[in-house]
Protein backbone atom coordinates (compact mmCIF):
# COMPACT_ATOMS: atom_id res chain seq x y z
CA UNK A 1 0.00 0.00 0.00
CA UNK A 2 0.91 3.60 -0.87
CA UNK A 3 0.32 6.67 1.42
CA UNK A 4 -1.50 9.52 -0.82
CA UNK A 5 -3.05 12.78 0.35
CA UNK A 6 -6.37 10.65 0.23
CA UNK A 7 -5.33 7.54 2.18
CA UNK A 8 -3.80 4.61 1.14
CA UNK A 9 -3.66 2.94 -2.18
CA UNK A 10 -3.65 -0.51 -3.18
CA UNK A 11 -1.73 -1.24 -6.30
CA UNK A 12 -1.54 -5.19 -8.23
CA UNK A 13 1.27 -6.05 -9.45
CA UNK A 14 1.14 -6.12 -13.55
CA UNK A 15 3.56 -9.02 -13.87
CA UNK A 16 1.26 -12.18 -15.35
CA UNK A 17 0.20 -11.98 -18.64
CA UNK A 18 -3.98 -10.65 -18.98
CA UNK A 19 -5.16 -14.14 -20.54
CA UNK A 20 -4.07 -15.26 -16.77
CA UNK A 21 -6.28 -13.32 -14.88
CA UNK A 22 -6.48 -11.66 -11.44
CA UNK A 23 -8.41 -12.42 -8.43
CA UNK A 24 -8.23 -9.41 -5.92
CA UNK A 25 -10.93 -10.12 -2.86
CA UNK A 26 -11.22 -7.08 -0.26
CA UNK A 27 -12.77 -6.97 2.80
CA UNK A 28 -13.45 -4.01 4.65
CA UNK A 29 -14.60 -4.02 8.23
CA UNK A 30 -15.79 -0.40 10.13
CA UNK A 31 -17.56 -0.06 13.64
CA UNK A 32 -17.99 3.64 13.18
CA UNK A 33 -19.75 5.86 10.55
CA UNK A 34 -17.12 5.82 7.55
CA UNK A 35 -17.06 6.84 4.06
CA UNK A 36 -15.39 5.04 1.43
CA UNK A 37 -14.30 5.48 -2.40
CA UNK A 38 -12.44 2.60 -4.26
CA UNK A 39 -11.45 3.60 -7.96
CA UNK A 40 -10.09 1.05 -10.53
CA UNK A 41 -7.61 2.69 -12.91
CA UNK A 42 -4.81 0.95 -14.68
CA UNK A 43 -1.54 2.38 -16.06
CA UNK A 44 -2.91 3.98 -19.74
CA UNK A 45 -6.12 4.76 -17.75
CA UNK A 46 -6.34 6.80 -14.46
CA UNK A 47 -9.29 6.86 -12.43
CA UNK A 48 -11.96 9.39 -12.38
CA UNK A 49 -12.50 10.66 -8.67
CA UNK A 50 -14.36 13.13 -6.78
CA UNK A 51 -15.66 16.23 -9.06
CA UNK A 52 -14.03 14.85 -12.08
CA UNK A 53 -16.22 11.56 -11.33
CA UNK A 54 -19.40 13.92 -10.10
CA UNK A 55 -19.00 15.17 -13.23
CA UNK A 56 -19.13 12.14 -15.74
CA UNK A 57 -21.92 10.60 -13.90
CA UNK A 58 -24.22 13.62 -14.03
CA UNK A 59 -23.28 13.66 -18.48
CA UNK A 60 -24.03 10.36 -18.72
CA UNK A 61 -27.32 10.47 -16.35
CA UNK A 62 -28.37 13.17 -18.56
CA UNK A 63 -27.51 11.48 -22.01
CA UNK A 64 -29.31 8.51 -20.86
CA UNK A 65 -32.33 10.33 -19.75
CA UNK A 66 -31.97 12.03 -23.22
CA UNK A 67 -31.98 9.03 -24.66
CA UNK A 68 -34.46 7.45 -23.04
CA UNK A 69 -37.07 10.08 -23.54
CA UNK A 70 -36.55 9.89 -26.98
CA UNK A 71 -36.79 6.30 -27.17
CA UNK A 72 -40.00 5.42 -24.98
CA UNK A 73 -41.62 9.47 -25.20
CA UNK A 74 -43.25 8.86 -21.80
CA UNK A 75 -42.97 12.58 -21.16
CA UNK A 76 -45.37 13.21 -23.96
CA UNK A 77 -48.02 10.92 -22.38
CA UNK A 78 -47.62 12.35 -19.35
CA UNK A 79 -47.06 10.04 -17.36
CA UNK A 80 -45.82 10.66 -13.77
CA UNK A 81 -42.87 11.15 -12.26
CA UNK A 82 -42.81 7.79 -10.45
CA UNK A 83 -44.05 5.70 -13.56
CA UNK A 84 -40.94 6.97 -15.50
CA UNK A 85 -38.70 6.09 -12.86
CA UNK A 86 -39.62 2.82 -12.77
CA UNK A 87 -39.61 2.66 -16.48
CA UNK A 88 -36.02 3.60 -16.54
CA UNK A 89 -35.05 1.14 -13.42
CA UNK A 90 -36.71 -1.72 -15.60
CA UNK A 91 -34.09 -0.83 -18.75
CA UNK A 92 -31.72 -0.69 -16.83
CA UNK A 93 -32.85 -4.00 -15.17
CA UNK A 94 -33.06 -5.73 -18.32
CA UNK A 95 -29.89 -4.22 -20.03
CA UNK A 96 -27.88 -5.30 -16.49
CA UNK A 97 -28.55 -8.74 -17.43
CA UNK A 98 -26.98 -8.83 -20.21
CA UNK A 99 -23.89 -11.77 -20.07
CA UNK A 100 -21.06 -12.61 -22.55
CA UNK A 101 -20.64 -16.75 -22.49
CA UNK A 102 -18.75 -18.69 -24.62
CA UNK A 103 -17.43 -22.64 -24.46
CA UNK A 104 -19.90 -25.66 -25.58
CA UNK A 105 -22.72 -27.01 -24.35
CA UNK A 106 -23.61 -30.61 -23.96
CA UNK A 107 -27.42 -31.76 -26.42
CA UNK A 108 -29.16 -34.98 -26.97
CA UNK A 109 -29.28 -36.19 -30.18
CA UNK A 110 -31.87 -38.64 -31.66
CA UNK A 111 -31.06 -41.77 -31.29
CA UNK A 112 -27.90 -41.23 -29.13
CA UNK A 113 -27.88 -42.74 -25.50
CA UNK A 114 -25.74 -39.71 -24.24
CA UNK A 115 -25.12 -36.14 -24.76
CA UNK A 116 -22.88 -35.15 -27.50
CA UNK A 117 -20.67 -31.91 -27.18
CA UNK A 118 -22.00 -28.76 -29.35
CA UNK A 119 -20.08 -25.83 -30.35
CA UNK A 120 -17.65 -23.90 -28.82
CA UNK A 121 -20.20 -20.88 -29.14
CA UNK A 122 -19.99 -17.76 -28.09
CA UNK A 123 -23.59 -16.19 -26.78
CA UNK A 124 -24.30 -12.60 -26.23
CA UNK A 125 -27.38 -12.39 -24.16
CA UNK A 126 -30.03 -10.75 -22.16
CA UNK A 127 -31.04 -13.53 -18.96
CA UNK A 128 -34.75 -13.97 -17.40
CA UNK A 129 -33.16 -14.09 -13.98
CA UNK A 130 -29.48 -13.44 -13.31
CA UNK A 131 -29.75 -15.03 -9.88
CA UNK A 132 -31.50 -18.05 -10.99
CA UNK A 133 -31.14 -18.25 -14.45
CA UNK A 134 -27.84 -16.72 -15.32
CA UNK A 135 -28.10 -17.96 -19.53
CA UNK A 136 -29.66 -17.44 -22.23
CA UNK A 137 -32.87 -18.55 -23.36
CA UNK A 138 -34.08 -18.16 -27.57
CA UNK A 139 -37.57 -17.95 -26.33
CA UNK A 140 -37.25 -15.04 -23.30
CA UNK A 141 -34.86 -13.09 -25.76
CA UNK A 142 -37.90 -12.39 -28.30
CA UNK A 143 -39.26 -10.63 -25.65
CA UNK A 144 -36.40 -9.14 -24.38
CA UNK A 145 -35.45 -7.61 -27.41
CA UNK A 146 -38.76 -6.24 -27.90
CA UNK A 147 -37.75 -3.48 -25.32
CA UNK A 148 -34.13 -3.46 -25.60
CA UNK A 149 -34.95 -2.56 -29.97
CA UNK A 150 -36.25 0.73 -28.61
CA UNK A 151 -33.54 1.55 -26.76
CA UNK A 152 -30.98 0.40 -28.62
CA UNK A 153 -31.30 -1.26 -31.88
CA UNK A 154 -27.64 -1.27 -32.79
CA UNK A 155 -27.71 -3.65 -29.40
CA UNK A 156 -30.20 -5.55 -29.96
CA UNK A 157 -29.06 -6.70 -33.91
CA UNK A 158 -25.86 -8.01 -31.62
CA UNK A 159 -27.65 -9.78 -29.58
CA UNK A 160 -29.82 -11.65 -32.12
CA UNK A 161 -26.87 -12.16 -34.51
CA UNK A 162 -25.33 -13.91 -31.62
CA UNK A 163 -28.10 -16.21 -31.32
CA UNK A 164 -28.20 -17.16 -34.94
CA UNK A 165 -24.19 -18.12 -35.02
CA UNK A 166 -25.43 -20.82 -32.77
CA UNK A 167 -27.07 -22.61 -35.25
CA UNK A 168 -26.19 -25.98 -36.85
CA UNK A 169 -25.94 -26.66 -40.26
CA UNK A 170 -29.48 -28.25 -40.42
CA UNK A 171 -30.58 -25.04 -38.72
CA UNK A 172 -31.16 -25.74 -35.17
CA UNK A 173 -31.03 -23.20 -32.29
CA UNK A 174 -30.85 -24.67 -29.34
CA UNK A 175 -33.59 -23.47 -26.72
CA UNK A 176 -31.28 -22.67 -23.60
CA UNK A 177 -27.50 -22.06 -24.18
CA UNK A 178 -25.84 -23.25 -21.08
CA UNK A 179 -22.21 -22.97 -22.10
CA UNK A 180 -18.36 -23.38 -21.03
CA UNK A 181 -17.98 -25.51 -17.56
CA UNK A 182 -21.29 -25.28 -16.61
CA UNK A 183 -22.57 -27.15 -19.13
């Protein structure tokens, strides 16, 4: 750890190679009122902190309330205060669920006593559930998509594209794509 004029820092060491990975866990205990501010920054990129932070999150709170407004129009329909709120919490819902998988998944094919390996795929994907269903699902990302499209269509031509690389070359999509180890 490093003494600064705002505490101490924390700094990994940039010695293993990126397709290695990093694990860094943290725990924090306080018994009094405290405040707390952990940045991420690496060497080509510093973090943003304080007012400089402040005052990213307000441009980007306001170009997403731009561009929500001119996606859904809910201020024309006048609709209240609270109902847009929630409208914007249940984007943001939906477009926090989006995952990145890739790896192959195990299917049954006719005739076969046991699973046959499929793939390696790579899924882009919006999930029903990320607690409990943390996938993707061709049937859940038709409706999905049909409020993610208004949003962001650009997004939402990914995410479909993704789906159809999965097929096979008698075109099959499988239902659920559970993929890598947990398959």
């Amino acid at each position: 750890a490093l003494e600064s004029d705002r505490g101490l820092v924390y700094q990994l060491d940039q010695q293993k190679p990126f397709n290695e990975g990093r694990f860094v866990a943290i725990q924090l205990n306080f018994w009094t009122k405290t405040e707390v501010e952990i940045a991420f920054s690496t060497i080509h990129h510093g973090a943003k902190m304080n007012a400089e932070f402040e005052k990213e999150l307000v441009k980007r709170e306001q170009n997403f309330n731009r561009r929500f407004e001119t996606s859904f129009k809910l201020g024309i329909k006048d609709d209240s205060g609270i109902e847009q709120r929630m409208a914007k919490v249940a984007l943001s819902n939906m477009l926090g669920g989006i995952g990145y998988w890739h790896g192959s998944n195990r299917v049954q094919v006719t005739g076969a006593s046991t699973t046959v390996t499929y793939g390696p795929h790579e899924l882009f994907s919006a999930v029903p559930s990320r607690s409990f269903f943390p996938r993707g699902f061709l049937w859940d990302e038709g409706f999905h998509n049909i409020l993610i499209r208004k949003f962001d269509p650009e997004l939402s031509l990914e995410i479909i594209v993704s789906w159809l690389n999965t097929m096979s070359e008698n075109g099959w999509i499988p239902r659920e794509m559970i993929l890598g180890v947990e398959a």
